[in-house]
Protein backbone atom coordinates (compact mmCIF):
# COMPACT_ATOMS: atom_id res chain seq x y z
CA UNK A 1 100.83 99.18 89.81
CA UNK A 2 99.73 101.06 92.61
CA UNK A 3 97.78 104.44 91.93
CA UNK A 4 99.27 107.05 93.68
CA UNK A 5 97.05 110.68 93.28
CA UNK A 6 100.11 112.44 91.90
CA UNK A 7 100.02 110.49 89.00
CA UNK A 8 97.66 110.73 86.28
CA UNK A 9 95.04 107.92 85.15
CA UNK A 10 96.38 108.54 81.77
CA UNK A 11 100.19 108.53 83.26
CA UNK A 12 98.88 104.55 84.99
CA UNK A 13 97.24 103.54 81.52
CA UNK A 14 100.69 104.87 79.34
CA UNK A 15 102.75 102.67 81.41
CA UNK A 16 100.30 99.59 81.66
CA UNK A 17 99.90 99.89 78.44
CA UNK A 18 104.53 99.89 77.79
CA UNK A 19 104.44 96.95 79.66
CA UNK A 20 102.19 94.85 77.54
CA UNK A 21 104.37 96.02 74.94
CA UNK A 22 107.39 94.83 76.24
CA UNK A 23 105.55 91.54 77.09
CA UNK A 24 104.64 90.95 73.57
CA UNK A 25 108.25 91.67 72.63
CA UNK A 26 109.63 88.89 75.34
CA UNK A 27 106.99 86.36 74.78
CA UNK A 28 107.39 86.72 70.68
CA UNK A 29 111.37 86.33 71.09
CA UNK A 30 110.72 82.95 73.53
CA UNK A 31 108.56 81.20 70.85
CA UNK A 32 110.59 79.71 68.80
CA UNK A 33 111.85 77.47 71.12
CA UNK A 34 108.58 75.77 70.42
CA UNK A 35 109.48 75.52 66.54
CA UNK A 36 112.28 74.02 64.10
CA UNK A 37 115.04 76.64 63.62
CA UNK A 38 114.21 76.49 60.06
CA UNK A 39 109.88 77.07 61.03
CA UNK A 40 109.88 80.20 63.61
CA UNK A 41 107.05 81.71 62.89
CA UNK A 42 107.56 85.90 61.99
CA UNK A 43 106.61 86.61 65.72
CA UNK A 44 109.52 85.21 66.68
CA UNK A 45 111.62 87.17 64.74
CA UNK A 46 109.60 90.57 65.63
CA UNK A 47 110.66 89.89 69.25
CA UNK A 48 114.19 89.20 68.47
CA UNK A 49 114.30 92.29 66.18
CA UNK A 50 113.02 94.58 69.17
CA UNK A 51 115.10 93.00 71.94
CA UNK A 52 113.94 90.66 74.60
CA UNK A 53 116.60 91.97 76.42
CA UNK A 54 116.19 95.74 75.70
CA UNK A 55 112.53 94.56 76.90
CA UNK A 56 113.81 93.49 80.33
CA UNK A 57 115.76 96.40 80.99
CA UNK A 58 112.31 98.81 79.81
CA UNK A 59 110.01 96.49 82.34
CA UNK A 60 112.91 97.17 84.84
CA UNK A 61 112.96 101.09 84.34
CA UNK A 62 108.59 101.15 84.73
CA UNK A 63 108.82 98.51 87.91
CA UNK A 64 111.36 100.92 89.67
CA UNK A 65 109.38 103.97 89.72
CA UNK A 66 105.81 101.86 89.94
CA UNK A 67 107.93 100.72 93.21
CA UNK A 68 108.54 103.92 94.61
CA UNK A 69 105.09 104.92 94.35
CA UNK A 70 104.35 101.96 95.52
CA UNK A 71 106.53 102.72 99.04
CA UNK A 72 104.94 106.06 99.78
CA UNK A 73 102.11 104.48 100.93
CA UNK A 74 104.59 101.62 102.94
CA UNK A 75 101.93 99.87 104.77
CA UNK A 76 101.11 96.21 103.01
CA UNK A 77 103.83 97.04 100.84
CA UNK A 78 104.88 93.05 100.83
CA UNK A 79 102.02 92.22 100.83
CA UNK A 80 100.97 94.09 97.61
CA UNK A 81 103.80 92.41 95.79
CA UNK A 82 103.45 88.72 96.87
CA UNK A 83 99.81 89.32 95.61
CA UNK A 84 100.38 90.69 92.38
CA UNK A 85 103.39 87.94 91.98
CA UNK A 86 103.18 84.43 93.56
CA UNK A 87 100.10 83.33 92.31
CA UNK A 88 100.91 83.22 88.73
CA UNK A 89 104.83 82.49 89.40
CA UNK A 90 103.71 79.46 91.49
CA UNK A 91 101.24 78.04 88.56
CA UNK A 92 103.87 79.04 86.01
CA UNK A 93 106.59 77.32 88.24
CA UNK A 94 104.33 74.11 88.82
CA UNK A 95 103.02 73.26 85.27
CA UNK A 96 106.35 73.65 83.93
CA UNK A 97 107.93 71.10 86.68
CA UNK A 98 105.22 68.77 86.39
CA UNK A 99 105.98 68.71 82.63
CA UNK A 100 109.47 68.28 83.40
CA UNK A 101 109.01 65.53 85.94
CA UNK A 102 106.49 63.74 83.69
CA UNK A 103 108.44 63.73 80.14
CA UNK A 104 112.09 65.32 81.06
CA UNK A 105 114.33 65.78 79.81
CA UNK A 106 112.92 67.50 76.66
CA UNK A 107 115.64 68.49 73.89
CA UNK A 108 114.60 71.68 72.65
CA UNK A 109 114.22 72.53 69.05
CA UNK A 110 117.16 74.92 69.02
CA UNK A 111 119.30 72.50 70.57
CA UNK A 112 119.25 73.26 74.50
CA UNK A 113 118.11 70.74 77.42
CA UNK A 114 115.71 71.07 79.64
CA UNK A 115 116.28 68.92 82.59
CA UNK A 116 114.68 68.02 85.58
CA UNK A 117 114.41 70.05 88.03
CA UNK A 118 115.45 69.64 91.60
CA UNK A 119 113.46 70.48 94.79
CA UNK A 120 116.25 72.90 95.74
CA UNK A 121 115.59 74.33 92.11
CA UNK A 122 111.63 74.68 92.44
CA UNK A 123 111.68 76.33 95.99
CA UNK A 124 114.72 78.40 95.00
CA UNK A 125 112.68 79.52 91.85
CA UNK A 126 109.22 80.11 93.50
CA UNK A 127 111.71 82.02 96.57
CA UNK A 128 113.18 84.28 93.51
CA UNK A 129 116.48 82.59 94.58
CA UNK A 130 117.12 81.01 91.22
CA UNK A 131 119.45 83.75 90.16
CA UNK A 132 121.76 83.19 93.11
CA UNK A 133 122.00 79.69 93.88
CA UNK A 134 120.87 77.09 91.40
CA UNK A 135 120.12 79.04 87.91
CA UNK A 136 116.90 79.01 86.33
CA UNK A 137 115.21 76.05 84.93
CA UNK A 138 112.24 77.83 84.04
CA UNK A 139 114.37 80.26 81.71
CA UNK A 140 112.06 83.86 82.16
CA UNK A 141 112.33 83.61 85.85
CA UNK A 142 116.06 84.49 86.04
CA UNK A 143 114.58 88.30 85.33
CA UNK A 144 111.74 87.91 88.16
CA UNK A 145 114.67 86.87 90.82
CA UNK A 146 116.19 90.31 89.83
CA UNK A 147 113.20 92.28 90.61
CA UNK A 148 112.06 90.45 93.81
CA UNK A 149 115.26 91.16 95.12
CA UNK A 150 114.67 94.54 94.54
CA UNK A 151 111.76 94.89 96.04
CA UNK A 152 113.43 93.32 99.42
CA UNK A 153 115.47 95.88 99.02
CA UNK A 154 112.66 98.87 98.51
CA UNK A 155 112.80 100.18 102.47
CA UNK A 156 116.92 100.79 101.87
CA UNK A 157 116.76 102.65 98.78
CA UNK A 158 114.20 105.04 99.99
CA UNK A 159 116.43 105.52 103.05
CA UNK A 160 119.24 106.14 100.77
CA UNK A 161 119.94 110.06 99.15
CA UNK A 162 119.74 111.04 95.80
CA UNK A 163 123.65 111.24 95.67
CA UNK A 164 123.85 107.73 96.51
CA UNK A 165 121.10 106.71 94.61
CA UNK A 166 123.12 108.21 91.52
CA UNK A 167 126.33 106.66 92.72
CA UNK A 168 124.33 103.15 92.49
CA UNK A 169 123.52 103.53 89.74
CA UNK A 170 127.17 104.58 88.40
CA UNK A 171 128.49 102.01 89.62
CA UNK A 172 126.24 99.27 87.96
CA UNK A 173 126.36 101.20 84.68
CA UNK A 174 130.30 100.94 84.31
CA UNK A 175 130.10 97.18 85.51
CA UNK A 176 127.29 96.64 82.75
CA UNK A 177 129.44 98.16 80.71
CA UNK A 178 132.64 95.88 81.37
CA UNK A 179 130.61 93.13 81.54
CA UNK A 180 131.82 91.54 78.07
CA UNK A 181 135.05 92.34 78.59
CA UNK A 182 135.20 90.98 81.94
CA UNK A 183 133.59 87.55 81.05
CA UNK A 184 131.10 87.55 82.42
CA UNK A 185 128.36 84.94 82.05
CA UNK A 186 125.10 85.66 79.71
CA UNK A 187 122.68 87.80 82.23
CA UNK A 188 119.76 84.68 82.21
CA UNK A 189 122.93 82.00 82.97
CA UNK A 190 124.54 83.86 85.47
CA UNK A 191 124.75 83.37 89.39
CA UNK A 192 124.94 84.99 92.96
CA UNK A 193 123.09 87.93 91.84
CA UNK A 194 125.39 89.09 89.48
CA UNK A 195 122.64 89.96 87.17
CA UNK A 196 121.09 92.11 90.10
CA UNK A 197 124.04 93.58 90.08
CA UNK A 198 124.61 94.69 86.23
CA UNK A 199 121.01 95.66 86.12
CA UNK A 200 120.67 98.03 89.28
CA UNK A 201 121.33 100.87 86.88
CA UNK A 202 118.10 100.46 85.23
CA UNK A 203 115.59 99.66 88.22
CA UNK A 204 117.10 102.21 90.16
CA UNK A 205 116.61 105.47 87.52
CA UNK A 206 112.99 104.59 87.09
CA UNK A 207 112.94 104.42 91.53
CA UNK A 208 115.52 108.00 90.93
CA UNK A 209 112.54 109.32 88.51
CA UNK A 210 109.73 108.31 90.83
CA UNK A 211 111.66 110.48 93.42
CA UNK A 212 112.58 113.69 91.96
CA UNK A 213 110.66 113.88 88.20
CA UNK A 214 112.79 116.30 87.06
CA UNK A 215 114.42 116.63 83.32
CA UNK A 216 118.13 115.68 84.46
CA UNK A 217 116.73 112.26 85.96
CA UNK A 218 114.76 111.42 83.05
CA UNK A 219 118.10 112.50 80.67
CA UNK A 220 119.99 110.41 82.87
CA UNK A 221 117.40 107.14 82.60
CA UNK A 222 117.47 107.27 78.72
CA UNK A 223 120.98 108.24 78.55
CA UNK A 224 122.32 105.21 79.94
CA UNK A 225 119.84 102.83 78.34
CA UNK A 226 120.25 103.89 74.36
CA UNK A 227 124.29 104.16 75.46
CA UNK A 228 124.53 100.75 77.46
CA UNK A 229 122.23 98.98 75.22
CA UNK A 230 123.84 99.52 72.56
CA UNK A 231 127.30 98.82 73.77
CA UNK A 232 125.83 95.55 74.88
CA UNK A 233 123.38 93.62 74.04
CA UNK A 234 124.07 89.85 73.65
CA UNK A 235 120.07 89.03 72.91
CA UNK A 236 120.42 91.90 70.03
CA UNK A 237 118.12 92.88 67.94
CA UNK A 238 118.71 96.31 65.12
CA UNK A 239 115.56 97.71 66.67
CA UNK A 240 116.57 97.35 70.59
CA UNK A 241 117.53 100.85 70.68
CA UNK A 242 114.01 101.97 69.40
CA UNK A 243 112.34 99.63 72.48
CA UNK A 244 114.32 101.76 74.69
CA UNK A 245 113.69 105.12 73.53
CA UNK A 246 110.31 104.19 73.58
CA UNK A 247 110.26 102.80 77.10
């Protein structure tokens, strides 16, 4: 995250400090892929407890308003993020395709395949594309893809007013909302952006609170995250709410 003088050291350290958290929470509810359904280890269960997806949607919320303090100082901007996020999404990207390559497909312990990947899928992945064109075969990136386009998008949003900013993020609530009954695929599955789309709400409230701090932004921002989350939340968890109030 950018510093911006506004902001309080403490304020920087709180929210470096959420997102470890919501790490931990992610990484813990991804581990038992690695184990027997029967052998998870209690980490696993932790993170599935708290909400890998209620996790997401928290790391969303922080990256929108570490974004718009980011873009008052819009010089380098681009060149800030591709800093802080190709280098380990291009190791990440490349040991798990060389694995692939070498001893694919692997049948994971729950069941799932992982295939190999194609070169359309590796340079769509380390492009942030994955979430639009070919899916992600490197599961955890399908959030990344949502964020980077985001981030292409900073400039626009901070053209945009506060009144659109809200309608925004109206509009991707009530389609969040619908989602289940609309069909719509599983947020890490789906394709041509549609989980940008369902998860604007979120990125753009923490951007809305980096704006204008004021107490009906951050009512609105945990609002619509105990109320959506709890409507839906296919990667559950009885404690998701709590990661969100938190957050």
């Amino acid at each position: 995250m950018e510093k911006d003088e506004k902001v309080s050291e403490s304020h920087w350290a709180l929210l470096a400090g959420s997102r470890f958290l919501l790490a931990f929470i992610v990484v813990n509810a991804h581990v038992g892929m690695a184990f027997p359904a029967d052998q998870a280890p209690p980490a696993y269960m932790f993170g599935r407890q708290f909400g890998p997806l209620a996790a997401v949607i928290g790391f969303l919320i922080i990256s929108g308003f570490s974004i718009g303090e980011s873009f008052k100082r819009p010089e380098g901007f681009y060149r800030r993020r591709a800093g802080r996020v190709w280098p380990t999404l291009f190791v990440a990207v490349a040991l798990f395709a060389a694995i692939l390559m070498a001893w694919g497909p692997i049948t994971l312990p729950y069941g799932s395949v992982a295939n190999k990947p194609t070169a359309l899928a590796v340079v769509c992945t380390l492009l942030g594309l994955n979430g639009f064109f070919v899916g992600s075969f490197l599961g955890p990136t399908w959030s990344l893809s949502v964020e980077l386009l985001f981030y292409w998008l900073t400039p626009l949003f901070h053209r945009m007013g506060t009144s659109v900013l809200v309608a925004l993020i109206g509009i991707s609530a009530i389609f969040y909302w619908l989602q289940a009954d609309m069909g719509a695929p599983t947020l890490p599955a789906a394709r041509y952006g549609i989980a940008a789309g369902l998860l604007l709400w979120a990125w753009l409230s923490g951007f809305l609170y980096s704006r204008s701090a004021a107490p009906w932004t951050a009512l609105l921002m945990g609002g619509l995250c105990i109320v959506l989350i709890g409507h839906f939340n296919d990667q559950g968890g009885s404690y998701s709410g709590l990661t969100l109030f938190a957050v």
